[in-house]
N, C-alpha and C. Protein backbone atom coordinates (compact mmCIF):
# COMPACT_ATOMS: atom_id res chain seq x y z
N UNK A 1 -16.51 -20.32 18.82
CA UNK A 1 -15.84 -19.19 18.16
C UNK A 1 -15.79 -18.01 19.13
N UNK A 2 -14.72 -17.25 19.00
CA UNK A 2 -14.32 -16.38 20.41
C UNK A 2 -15.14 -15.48 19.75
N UNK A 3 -16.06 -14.06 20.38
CA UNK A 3 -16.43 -12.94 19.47
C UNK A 3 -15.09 -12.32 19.36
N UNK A 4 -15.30 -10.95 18.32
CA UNK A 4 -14.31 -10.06 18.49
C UNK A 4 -13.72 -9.28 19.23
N UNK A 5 -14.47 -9.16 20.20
CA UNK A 5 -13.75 -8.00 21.63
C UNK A 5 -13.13 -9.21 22.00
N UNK A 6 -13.62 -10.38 22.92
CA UNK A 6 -12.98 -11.33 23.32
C UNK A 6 -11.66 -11.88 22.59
N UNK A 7 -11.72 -12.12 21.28
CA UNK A 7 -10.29 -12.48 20.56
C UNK A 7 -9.41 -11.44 20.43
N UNK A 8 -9.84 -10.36 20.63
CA UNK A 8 -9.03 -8.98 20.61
C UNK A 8 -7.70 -9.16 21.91
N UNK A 9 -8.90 -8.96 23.15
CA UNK A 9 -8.37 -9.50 24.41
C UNK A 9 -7.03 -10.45 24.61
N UNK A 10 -7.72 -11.70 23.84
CA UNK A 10 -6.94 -12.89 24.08
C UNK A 10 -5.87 -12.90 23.09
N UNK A 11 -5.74 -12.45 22.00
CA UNK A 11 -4.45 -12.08 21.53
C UNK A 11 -3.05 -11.10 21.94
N UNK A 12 -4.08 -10.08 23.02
CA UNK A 12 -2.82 -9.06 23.43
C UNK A 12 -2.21 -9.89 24.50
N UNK A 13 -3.61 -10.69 25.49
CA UNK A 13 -2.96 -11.56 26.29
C UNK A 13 -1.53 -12.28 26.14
N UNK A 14 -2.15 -13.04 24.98
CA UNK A 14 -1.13 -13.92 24.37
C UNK A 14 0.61 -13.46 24.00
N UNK A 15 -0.04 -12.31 23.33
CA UNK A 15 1.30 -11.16 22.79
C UNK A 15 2.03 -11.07 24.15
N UNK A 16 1.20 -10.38 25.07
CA UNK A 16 1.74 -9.93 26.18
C UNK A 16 2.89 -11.10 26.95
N UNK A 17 2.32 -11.85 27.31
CA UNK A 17 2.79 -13.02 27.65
C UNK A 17 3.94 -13.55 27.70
N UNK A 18 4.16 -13.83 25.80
CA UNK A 18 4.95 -14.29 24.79
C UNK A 18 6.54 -13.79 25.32
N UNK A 19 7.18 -14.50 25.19
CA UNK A 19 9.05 -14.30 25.92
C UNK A 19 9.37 -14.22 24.17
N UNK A 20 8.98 -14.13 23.23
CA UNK A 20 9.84 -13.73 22.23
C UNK A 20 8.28 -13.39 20.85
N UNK A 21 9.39 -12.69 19.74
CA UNK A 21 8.03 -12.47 19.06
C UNK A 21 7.10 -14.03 18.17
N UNK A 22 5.95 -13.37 18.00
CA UNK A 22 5.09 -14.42 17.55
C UNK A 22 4.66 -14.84 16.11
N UNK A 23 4.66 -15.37 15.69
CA UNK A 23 3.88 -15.46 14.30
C UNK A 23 2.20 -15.77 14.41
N UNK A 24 1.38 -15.09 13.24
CA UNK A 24 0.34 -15.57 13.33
C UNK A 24 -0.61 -16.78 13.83
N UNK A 25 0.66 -18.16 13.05
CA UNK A 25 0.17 -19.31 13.40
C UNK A 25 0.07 -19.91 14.67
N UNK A 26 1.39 -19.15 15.50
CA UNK A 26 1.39 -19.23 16.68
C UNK A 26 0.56 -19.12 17.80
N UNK A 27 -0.13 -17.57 17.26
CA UNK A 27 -0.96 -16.91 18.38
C UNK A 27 -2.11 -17.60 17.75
N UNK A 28 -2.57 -18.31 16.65
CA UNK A 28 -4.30 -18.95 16.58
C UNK A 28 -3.42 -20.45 17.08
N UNK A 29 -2.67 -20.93 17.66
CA UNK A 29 -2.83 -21.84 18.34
C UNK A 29 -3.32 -22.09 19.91
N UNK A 30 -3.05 -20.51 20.24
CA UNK A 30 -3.89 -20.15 21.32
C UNK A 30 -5.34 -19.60 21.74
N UNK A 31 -5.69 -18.56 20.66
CA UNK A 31 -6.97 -18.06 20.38
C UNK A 31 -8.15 -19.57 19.29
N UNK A 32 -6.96 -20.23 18.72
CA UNK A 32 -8.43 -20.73 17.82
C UNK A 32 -8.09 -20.74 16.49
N UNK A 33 -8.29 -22.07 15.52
CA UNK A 33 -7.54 -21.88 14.04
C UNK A 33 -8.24 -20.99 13.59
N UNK A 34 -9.40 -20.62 13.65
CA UNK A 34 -10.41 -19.61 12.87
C UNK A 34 -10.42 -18.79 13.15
N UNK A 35 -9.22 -18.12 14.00
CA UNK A 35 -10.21 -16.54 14.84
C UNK A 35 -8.84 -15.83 13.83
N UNK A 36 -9.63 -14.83 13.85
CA UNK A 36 -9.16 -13.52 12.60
C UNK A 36 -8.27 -13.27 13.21
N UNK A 37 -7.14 -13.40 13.32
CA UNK A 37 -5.84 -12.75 13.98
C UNK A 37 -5.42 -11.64 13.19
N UNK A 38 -5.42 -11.34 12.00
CA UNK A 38 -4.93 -10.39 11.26
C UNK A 38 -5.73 -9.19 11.54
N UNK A 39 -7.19 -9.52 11.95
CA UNK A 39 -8.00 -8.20 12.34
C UNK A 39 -7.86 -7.64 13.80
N UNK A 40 -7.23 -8.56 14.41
CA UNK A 40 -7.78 -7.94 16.50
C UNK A 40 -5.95 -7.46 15.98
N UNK A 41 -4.75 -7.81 15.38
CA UNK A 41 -3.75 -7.41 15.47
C UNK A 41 -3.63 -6.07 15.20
N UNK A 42 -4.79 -5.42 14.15
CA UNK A 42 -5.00 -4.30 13.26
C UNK A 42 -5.97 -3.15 14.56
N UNK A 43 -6.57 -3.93 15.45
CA UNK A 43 -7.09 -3.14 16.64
C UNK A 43 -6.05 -2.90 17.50
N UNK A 44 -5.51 -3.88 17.80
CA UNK A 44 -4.29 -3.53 19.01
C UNK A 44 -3.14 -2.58 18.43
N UNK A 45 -2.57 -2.35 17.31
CA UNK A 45 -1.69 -1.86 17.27
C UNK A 45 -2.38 -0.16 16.75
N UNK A 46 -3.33 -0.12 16.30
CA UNK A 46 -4.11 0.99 16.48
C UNK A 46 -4.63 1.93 18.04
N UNK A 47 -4.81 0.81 18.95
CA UNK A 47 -5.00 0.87 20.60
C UNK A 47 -3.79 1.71 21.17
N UNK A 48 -2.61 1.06 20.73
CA UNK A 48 -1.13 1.01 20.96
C UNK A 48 -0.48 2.30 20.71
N UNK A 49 -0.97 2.31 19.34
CA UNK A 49 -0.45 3.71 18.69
C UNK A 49 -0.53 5.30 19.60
N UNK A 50 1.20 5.65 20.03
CA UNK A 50 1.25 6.36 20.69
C UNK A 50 1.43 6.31 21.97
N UNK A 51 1.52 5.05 22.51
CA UNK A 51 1.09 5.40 24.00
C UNK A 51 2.73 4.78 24.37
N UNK A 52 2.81 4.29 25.72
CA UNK A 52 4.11 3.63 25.93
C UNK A 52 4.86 3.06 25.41
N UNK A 53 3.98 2.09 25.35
CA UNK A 53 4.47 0.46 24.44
C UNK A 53 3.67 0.32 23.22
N UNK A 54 4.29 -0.35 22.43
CA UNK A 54 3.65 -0.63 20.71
C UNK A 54 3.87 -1.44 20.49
N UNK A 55 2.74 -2.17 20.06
CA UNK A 55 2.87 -3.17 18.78
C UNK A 55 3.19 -3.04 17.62
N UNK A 56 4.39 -4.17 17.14
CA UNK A 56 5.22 -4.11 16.42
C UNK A 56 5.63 -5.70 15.33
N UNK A 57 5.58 -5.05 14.17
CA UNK A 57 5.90 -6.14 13.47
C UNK A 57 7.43 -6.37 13.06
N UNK A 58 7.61 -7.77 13.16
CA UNK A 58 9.36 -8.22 12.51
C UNK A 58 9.37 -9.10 11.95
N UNK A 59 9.13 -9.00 10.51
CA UNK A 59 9.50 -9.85 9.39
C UNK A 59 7.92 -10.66 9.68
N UNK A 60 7.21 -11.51 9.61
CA UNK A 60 6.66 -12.05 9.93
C UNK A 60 5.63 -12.52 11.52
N UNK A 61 6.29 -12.01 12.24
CA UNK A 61 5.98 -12.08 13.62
C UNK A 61 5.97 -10.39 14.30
N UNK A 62 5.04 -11.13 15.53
CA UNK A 62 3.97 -9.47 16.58
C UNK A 62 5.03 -9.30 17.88
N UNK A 63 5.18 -8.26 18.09
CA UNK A 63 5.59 -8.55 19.86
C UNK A 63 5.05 -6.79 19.95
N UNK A 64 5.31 -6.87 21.80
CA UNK A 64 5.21 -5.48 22.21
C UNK A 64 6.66 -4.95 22.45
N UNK A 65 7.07 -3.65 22.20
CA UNK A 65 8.49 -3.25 22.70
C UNK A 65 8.08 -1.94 23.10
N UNK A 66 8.76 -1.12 23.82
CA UNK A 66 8.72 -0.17 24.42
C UNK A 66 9.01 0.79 23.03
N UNK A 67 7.82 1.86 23.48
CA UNK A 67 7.87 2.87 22.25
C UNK A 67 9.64 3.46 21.92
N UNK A 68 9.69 3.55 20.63
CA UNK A 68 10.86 3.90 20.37
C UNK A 68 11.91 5.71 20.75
N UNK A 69 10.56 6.38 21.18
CA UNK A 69 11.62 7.79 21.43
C UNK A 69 11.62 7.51 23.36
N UNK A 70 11.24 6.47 23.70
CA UNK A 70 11.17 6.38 25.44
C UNK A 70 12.56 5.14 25.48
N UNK A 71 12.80 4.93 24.52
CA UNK A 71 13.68 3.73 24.75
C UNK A 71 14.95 4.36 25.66
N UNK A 72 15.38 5.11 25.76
CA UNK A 72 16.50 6.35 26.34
C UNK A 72 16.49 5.76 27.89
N UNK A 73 15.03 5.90 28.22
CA UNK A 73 14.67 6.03 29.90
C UNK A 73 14.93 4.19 30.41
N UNK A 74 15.11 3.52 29.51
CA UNK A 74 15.37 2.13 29.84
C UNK A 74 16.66 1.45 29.91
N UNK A 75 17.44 2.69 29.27
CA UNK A 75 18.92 2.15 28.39
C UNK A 75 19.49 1.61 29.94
N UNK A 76 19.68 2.33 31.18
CA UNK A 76 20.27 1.70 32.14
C UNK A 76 20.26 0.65 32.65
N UNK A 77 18.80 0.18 32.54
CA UNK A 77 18.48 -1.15 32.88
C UNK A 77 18.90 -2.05 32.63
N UNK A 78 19.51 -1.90 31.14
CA UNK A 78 19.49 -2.91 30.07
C UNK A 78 21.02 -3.44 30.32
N UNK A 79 21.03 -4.80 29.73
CA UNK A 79 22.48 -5.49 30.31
C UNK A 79 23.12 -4.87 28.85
N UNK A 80 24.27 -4.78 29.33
CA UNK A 80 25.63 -4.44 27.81
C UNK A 80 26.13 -4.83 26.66
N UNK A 81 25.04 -4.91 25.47
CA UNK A 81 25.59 -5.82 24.77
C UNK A 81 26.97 -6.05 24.46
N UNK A 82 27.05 -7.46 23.82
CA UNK A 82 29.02 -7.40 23.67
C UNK A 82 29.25 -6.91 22.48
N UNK A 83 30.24 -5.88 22.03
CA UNK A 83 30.63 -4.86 20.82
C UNK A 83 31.04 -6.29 20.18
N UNK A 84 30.82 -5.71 18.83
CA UNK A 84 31.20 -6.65 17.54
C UNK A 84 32.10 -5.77 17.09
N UNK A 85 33.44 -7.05 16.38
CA UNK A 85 34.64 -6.40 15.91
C UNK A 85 34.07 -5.47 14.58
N UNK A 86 35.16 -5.02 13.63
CA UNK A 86 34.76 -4.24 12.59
C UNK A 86 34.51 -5.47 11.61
N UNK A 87 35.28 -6.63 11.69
CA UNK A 87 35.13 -7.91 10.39
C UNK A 87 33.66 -8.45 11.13
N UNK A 88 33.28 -8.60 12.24
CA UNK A 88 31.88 -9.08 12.04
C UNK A 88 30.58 -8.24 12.31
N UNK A 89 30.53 -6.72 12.00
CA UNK A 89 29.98 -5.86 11.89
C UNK A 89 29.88 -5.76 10.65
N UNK A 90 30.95 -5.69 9.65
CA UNK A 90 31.20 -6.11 8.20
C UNK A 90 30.65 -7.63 7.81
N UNK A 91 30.78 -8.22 8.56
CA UNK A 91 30.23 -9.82 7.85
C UNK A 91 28.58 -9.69 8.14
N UNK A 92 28.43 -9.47 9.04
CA UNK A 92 26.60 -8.93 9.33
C UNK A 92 26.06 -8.29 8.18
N UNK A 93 26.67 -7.19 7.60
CA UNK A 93 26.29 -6.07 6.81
C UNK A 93 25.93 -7.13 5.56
N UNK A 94 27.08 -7.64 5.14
CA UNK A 94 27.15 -8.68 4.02
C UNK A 94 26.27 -9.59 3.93
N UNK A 95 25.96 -10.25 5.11
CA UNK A 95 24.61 -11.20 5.23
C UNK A 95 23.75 -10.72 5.14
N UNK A 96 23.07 -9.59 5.32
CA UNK A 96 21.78 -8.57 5.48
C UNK A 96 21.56 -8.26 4.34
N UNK A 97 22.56 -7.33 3.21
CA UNK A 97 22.41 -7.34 2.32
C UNK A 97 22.64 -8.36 1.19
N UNK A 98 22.91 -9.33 1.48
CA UNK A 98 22.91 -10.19 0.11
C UNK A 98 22.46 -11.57 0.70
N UNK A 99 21.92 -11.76 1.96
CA UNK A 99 21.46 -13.66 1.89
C UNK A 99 20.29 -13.94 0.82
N UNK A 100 20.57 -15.28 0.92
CA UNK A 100 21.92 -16.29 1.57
C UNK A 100 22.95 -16.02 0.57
N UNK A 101 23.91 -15.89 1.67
CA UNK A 101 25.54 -15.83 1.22
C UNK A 101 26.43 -17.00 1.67
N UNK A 102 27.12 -17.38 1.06
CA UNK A 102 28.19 -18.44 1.26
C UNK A 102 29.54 -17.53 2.32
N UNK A 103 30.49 -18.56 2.87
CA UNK A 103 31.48 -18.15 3.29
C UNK A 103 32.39 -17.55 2.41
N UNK A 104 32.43 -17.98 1.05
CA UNK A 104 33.72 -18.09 0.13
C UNK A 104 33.14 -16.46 -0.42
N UNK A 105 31.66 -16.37 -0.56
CA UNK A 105 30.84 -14.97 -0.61
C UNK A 105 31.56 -13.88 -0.20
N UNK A 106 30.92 -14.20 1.34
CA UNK A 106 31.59 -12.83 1.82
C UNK A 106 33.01 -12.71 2.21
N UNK A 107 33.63 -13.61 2.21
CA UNK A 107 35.25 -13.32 1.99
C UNK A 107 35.67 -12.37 0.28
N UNK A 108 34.60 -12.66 -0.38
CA UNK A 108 35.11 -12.36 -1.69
C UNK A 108 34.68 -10.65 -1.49
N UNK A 109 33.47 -10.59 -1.06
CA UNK A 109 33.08 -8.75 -1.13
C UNK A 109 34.21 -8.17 -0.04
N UNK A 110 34.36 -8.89 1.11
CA UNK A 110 35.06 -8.27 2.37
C UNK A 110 36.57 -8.33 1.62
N UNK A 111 37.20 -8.76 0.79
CA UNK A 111 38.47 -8.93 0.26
C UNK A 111 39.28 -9.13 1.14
N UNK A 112 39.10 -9.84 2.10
CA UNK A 112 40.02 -11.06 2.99
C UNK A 112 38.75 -12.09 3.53
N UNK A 113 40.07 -13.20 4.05
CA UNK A 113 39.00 -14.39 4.92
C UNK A 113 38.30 -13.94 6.24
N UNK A 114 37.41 -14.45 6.39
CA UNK A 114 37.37 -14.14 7.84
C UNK A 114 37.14 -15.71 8.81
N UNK A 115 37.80 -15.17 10.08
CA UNK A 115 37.70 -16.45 10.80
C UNK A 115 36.40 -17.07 11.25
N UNK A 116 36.58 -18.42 11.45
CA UNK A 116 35.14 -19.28 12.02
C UNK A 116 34.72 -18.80 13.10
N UNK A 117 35.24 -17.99 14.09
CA UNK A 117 34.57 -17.36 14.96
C UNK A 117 33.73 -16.22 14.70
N UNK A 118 34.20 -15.15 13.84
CA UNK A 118 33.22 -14.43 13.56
C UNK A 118 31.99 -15.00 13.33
N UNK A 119 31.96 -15.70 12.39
CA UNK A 119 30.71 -16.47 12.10
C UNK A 119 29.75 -17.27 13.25
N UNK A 120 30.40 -17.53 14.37
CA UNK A 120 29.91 -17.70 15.47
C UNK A 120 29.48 -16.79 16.56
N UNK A 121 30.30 -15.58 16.79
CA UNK A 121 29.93 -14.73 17.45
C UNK A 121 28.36 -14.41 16.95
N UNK A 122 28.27 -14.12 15.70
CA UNK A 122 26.60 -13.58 15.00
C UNK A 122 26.22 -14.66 15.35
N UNK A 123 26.36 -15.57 14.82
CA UNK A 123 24.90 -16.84 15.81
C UNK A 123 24.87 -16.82 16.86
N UNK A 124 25.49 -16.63 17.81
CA UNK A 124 25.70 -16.59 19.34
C UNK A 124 24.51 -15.40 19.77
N UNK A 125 24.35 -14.78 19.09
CA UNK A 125 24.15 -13.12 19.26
C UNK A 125 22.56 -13.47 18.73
N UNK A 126 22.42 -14.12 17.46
CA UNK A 126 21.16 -14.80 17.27
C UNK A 126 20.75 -13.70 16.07
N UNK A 127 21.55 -13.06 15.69
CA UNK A 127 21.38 -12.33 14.66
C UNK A 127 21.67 -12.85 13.13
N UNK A 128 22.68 -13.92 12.76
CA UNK A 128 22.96 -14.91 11.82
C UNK A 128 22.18 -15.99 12.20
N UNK A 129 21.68 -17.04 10.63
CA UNK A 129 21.76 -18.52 10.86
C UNK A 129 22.24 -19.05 9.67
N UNK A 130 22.45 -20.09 10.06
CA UNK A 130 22.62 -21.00 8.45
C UNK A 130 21.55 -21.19 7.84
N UNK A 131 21.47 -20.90 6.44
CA UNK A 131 20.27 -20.92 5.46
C UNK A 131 19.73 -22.13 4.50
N UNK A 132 20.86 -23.30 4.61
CA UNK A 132 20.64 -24.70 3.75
C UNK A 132 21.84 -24.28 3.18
N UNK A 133 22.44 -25.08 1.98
CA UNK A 133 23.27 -25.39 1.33
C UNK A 133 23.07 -24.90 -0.41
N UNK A 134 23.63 -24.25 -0.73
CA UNK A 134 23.57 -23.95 -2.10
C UNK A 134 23.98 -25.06 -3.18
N UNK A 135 23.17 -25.01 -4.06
CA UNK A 135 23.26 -26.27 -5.07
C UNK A 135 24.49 -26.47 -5.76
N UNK A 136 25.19 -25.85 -5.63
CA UNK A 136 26.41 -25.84 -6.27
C UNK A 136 27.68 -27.24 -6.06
N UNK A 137 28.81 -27.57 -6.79
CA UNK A 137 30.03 -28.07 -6.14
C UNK A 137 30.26 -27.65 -4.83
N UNK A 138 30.21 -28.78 -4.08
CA UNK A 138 30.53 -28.51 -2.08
C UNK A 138 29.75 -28.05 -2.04
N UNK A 139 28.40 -28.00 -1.77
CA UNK A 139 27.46 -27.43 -1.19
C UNK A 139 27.65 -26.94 -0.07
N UNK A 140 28.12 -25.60 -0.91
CA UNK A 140 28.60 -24.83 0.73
C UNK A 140 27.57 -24.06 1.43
N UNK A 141 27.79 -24.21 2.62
CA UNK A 141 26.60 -23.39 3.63
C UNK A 141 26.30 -22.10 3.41
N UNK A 142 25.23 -21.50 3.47
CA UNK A 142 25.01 -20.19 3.51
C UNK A 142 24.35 -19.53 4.45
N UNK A 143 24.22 -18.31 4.60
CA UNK A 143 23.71 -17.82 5.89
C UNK A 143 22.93 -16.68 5.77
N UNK A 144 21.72 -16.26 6.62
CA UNK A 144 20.89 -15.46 6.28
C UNK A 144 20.31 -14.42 7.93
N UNK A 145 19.95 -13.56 7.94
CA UNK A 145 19.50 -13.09 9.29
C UNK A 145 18.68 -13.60 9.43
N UNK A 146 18.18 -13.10 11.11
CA UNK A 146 17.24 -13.97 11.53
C UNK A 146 16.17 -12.64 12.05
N UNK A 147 14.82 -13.38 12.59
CA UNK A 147 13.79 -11.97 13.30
C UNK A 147 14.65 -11.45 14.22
N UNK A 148 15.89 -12.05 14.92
CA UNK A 148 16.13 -11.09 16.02
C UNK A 148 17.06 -10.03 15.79
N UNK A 149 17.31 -10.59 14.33
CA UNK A 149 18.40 -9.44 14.17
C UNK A 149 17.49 -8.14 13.55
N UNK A 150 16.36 -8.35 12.75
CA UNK A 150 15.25 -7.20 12.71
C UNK A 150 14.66 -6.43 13.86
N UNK A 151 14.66 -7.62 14.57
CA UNK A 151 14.03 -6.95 16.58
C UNK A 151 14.99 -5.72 17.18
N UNK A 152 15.89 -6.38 17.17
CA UNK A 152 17.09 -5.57 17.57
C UNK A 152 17.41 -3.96 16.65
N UNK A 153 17.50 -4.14 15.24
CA UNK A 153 17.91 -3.03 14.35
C UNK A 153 16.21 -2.29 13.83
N UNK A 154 15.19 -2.73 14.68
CA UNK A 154 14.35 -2.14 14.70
C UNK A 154 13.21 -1.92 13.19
N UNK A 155 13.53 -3.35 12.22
CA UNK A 155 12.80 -3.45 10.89
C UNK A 155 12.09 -4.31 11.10
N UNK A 156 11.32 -3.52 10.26
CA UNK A 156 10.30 -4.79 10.00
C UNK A 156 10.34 -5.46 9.09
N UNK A 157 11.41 -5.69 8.01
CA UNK A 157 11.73 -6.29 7.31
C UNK A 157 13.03 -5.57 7.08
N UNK A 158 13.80 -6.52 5.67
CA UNK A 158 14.95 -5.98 5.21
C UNK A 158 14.88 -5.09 4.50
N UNK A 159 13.63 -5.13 3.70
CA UNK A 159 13.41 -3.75 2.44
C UNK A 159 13.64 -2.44 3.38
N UNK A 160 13.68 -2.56 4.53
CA UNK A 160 13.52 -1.45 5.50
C UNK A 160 15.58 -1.20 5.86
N UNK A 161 16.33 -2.29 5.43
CA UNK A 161 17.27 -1.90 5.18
C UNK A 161 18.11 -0.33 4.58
N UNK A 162 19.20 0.66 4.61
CA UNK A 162 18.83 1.77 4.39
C UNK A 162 20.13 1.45 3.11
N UNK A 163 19.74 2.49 2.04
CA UNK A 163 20.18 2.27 0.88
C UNK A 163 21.70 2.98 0.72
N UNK A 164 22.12 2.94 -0.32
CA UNK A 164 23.29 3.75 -0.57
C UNK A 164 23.58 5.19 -0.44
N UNK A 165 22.57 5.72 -0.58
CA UNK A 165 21.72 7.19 -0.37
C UNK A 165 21.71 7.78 1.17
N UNK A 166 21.10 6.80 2.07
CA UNK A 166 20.96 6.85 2.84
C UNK A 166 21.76 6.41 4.11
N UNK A 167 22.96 5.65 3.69
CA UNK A 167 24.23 5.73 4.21
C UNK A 167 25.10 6.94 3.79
N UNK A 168 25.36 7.83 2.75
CA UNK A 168 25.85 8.67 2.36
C UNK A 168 25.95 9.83 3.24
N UNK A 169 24.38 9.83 3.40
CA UNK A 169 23.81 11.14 3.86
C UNK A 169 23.92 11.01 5.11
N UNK A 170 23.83 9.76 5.67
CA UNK A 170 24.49 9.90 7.65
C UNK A 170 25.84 9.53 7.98
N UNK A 171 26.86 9.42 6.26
CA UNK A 171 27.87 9.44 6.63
C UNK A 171 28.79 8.44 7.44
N UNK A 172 28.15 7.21 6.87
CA UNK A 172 28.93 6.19 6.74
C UNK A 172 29.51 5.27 6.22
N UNK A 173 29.52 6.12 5.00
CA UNK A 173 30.58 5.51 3.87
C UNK A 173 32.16 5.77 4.17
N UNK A 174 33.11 5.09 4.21
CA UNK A 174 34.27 5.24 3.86
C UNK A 174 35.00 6.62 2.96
N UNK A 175 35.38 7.38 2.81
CA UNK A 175 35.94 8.45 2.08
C UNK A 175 36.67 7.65 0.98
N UNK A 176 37.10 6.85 0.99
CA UNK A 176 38.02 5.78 -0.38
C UNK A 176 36.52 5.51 -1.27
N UNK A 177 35.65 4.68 -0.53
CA UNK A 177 34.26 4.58 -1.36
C UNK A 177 33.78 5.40 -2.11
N UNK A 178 33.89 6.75 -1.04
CA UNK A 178 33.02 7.64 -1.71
C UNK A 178 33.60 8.55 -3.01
N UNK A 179 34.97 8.56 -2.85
CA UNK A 179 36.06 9.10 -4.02
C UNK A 179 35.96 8.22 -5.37
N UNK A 180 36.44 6.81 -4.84
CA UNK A 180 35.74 5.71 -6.08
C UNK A 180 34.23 6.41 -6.75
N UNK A 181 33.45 6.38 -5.99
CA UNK A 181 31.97 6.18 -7.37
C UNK A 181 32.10 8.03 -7.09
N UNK A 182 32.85 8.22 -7.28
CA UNK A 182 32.81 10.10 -7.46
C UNK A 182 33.58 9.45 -8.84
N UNK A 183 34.75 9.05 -8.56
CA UNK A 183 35.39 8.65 -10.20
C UNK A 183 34.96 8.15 -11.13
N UNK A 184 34.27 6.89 -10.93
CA UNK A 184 33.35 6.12 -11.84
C UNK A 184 32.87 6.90 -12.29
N UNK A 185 31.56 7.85 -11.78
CA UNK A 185 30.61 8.98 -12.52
C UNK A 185 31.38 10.11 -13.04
N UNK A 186 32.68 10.27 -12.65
CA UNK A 186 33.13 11.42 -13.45
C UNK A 186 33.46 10.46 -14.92
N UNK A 187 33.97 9.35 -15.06
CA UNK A 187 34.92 8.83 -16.54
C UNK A 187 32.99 8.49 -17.09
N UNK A 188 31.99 7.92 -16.12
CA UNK A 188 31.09 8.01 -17.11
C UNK A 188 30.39 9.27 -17.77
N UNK A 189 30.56 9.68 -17.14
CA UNK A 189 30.63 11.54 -18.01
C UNK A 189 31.14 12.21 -18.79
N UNK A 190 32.78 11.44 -18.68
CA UNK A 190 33.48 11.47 -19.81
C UNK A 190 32.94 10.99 -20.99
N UNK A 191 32.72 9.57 -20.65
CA UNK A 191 32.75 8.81 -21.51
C UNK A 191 31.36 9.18 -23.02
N UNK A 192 29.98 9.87 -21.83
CA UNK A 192 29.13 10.30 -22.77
C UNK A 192 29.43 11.12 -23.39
N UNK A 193 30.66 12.44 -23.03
CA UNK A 193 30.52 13.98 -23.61
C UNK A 193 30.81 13.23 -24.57
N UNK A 194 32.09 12.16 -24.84
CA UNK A 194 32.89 11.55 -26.06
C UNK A 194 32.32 11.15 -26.94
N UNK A 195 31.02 10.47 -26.45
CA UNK A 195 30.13 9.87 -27.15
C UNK A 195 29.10 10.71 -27.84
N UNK A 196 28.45 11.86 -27.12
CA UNK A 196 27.50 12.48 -27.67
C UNK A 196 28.28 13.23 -28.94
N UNK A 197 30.23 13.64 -28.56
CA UNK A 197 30.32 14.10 -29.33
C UNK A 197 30.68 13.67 -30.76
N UNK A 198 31.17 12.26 -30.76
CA UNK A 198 30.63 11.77 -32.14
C UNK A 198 29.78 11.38 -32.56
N UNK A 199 28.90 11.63 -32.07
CA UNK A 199 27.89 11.46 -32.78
C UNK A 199 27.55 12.64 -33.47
N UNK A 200 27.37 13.89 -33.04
CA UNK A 200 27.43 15.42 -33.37
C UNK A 200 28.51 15.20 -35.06
């Protein structure tokens, strides 16, 4: 059994190491089925806290990334990602918020088709996968994000996704959207004065 400074050690090792992020089970295949990984993870990212680099959780799995207000001083380095059109920036959005989604899905919220390439570009990118088959007639495929697309957009999960509220307020809603549920809440306003007033 490793002690605790030592498994501490051998987990950042490990982290360090690691060419992509890790899951628990992963890193006690290196440290040891028994060694407390959940506790030396709770030292290191406490160690971490603040300094260059941090430990960081995504969805399930550890890695180190360069602290997030220094990320600026790296941007040159970094190769270019390839821009995503507006239909698979839109088909992403759709998978994020609602997997698993079917194709016939998000053609239906996006209110057109979209081509088989889009759907490839996001796997390519490693940010989509296919999720199994929904029980339905044609068990049609569905699709769900993956950790790298959390790695990348910087969550640690999806709940970390930002809400309706919080698209509003940084102003990236559509002006047609935002006129719509301005209308909706005005006729439901109507609809109560009408109501409260027969009741009166």
């Amino acid at each position: 059994m490793i002690e605790p400074d030592d498994l501490t050690r051998a987990v950042e090792a490990v982290l360090f190491a690691a060419g992509e992020p890790l899951s628990i089970e992963a890193i006690r295949a290196h440290v040891g089925a028994e060694a407390d990984v959940r506790a030396a993870l709770a030292v290191i990212e406490e160690h971490y806290a603040g300094r260059g680099i941090e430990l960081v959780r995504r969805g399930d799995r550890w890695h180190f990334q360069t602290a997030g207000d220094l990320a600026h001083l790296l941007r040159r380095d970094r190769e270019e990602a390839r821009k995503l059109s507006r239909a698979a920036i839109e088909t992403l959005a759709i998978i994020a918020y609602h997997e698993p989604v079917t194709r016939a899905e998000i053609e239906a919220i996006r209110g057109v088709q979209i081509s088989k390439g889009t759907l490839d570009v996001l796997m390519e990118a490693g940010w989509a996968r296919p999720a199994g088959r929904r029980e339905t007639p044609g068990r049609p495929l569905t699709y769900a994000t993956t950790a790298e697309f959390l790695t990348h957009f910087g969550l640690a999960s999806r709940r970390d996704l930002p809400g309706i509220d919080d698209l509003r307020a940084a102003g990236l809603l559509d002006p047609v959207d935002l006129a719509m549920a301005e209308l909706t809440s005005g006729e439901e306003s109507d609809e109560e004065v009408a109501n409260a007033t027969e009741q009166d």
